[in-house]
Protein backbone atom coordinates (compact mmCIF):
# COMPACT_ATOMS: atom_id res chain seq x y z
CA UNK A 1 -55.30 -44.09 6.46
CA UNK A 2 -58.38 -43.04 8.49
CA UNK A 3 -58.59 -43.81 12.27
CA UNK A 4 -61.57 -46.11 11.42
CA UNK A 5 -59.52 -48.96 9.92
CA UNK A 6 -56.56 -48.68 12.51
CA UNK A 7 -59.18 -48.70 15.55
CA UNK A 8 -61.97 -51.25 14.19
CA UNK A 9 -62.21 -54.44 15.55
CA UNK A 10 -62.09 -56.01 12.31
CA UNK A 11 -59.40 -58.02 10.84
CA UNK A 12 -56.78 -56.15 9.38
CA UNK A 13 -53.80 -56.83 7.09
CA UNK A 14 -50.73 -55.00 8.26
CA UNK A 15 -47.71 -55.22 5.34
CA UNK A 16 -44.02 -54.01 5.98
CA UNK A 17 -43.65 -52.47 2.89
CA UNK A 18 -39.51 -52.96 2.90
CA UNK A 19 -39.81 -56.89 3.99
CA UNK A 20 -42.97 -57.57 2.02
CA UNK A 21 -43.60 -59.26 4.73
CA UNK A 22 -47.60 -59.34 5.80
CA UNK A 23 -50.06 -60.76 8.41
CA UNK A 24 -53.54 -60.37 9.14
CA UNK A 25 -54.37 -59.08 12.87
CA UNK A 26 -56.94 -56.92 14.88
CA UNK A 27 -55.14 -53.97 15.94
CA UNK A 28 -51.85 -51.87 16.52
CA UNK A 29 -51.22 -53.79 19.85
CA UNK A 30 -51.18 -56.92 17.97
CA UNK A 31 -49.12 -56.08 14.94
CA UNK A 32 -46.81 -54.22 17.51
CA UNK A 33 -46.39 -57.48 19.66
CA UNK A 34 -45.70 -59.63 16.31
CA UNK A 35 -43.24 -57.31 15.33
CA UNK A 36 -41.51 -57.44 18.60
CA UNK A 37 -41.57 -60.91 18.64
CA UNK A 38 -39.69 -61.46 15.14
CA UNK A 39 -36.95 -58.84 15.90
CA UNK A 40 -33.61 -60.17 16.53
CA UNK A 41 -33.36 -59.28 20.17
CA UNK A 42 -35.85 -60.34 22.88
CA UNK A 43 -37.86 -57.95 24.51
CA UNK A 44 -39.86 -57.98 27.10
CA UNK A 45 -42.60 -55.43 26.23
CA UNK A 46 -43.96 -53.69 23.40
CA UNK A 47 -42.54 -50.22 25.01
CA UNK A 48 -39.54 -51.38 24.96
CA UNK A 49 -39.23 -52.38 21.37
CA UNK A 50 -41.12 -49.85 20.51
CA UNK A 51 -38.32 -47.33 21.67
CA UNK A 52 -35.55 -49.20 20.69
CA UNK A 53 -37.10 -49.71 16.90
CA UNK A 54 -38.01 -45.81 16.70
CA UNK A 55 -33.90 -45.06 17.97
CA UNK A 56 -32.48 -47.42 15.07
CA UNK A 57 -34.97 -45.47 12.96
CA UNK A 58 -33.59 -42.45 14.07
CA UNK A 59 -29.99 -43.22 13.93
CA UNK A 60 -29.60 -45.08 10.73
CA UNK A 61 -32.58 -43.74 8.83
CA UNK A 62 -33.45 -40.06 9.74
CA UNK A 63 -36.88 -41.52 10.23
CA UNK A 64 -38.83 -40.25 13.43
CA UNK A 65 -41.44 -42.66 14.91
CA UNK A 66 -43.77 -41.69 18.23
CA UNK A 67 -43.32 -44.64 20.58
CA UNK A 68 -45.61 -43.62 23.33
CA UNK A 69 -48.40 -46.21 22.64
CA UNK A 70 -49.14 -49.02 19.74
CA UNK A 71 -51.43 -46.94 17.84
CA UNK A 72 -48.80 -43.76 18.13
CA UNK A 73 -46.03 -46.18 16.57
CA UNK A 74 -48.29 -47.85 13.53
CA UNK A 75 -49.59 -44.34 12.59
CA UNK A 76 -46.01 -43.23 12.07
CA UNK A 77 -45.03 -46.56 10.04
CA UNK A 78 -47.85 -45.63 7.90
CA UNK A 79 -46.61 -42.13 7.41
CA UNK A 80 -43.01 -42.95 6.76
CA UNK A 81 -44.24 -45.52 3.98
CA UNK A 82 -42.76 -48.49 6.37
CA UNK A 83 -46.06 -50.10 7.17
CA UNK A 84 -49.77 -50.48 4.71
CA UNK A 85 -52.51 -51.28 6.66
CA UNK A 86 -55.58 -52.72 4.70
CA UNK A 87 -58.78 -54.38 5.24
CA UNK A 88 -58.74 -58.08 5.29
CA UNK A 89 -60.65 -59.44 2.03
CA UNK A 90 -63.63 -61.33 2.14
CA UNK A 91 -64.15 -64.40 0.68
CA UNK A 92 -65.75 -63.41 -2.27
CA UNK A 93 -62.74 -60.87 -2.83
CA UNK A 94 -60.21 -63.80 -2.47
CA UNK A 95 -62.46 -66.01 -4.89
CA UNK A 96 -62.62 -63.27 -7.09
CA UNK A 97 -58.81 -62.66 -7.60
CA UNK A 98 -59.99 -58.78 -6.57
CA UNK A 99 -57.59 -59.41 -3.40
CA UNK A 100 -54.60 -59.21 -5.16
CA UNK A 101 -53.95 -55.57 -5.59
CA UNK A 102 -51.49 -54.12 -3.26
CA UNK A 103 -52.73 -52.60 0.24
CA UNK A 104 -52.58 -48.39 -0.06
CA UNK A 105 -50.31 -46.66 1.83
CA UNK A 106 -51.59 -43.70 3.67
């Protein structure tokens, strides 16, 4: 996935691959904070989800995710095939039906 998508201002719809589970927000900071905020346990920050997500990854998966910022952590979602990150449609898309293909993973 190129920087430009994860860093652009622009809507964005971030899908966890595993949950097909997806919602449509403007950066890593935000998808980070919605993910923190529908896990099980309560945190009080994103760092601290952040590093307890990427140590159950570790443990129970093998999977090795960088938690030293929002964008660090999404990037390695991507990577592992945990997390697609794709534009948002436009209208015209979503009229269209051409919205309905499945978001690329990087």
């Amino acid at each position: 996935m190129s920087s430009n998508l994860l860093t652009s201002k622009c809507k964005k719809v971030f899908t966890l691959v595993n949950r097909k589970r997806s919602v449509t927000l403007s950066s890593p900071r935000e998808f980070v904070t919605w993910m923190r905020k529908h896990d099980i346990q309560q945190w009080e920050t994103n760092a601290e989800f952040m590093e307890a997500y990427a140590h159950r990854k570790a443990v129970f998966e093998k999977i090795i995710l960088r938690n030293t910022s929002e964008e660090a952590f999404t990037e390695d979602l991507q990577a592992n095939g945990l997390l697609c990150i794709a534009p948002k449609p436009t209208l015209w898309q979503m009229i269209s039906g051409q919205h309905k293909h499945e978001p690329r993973i990087a």
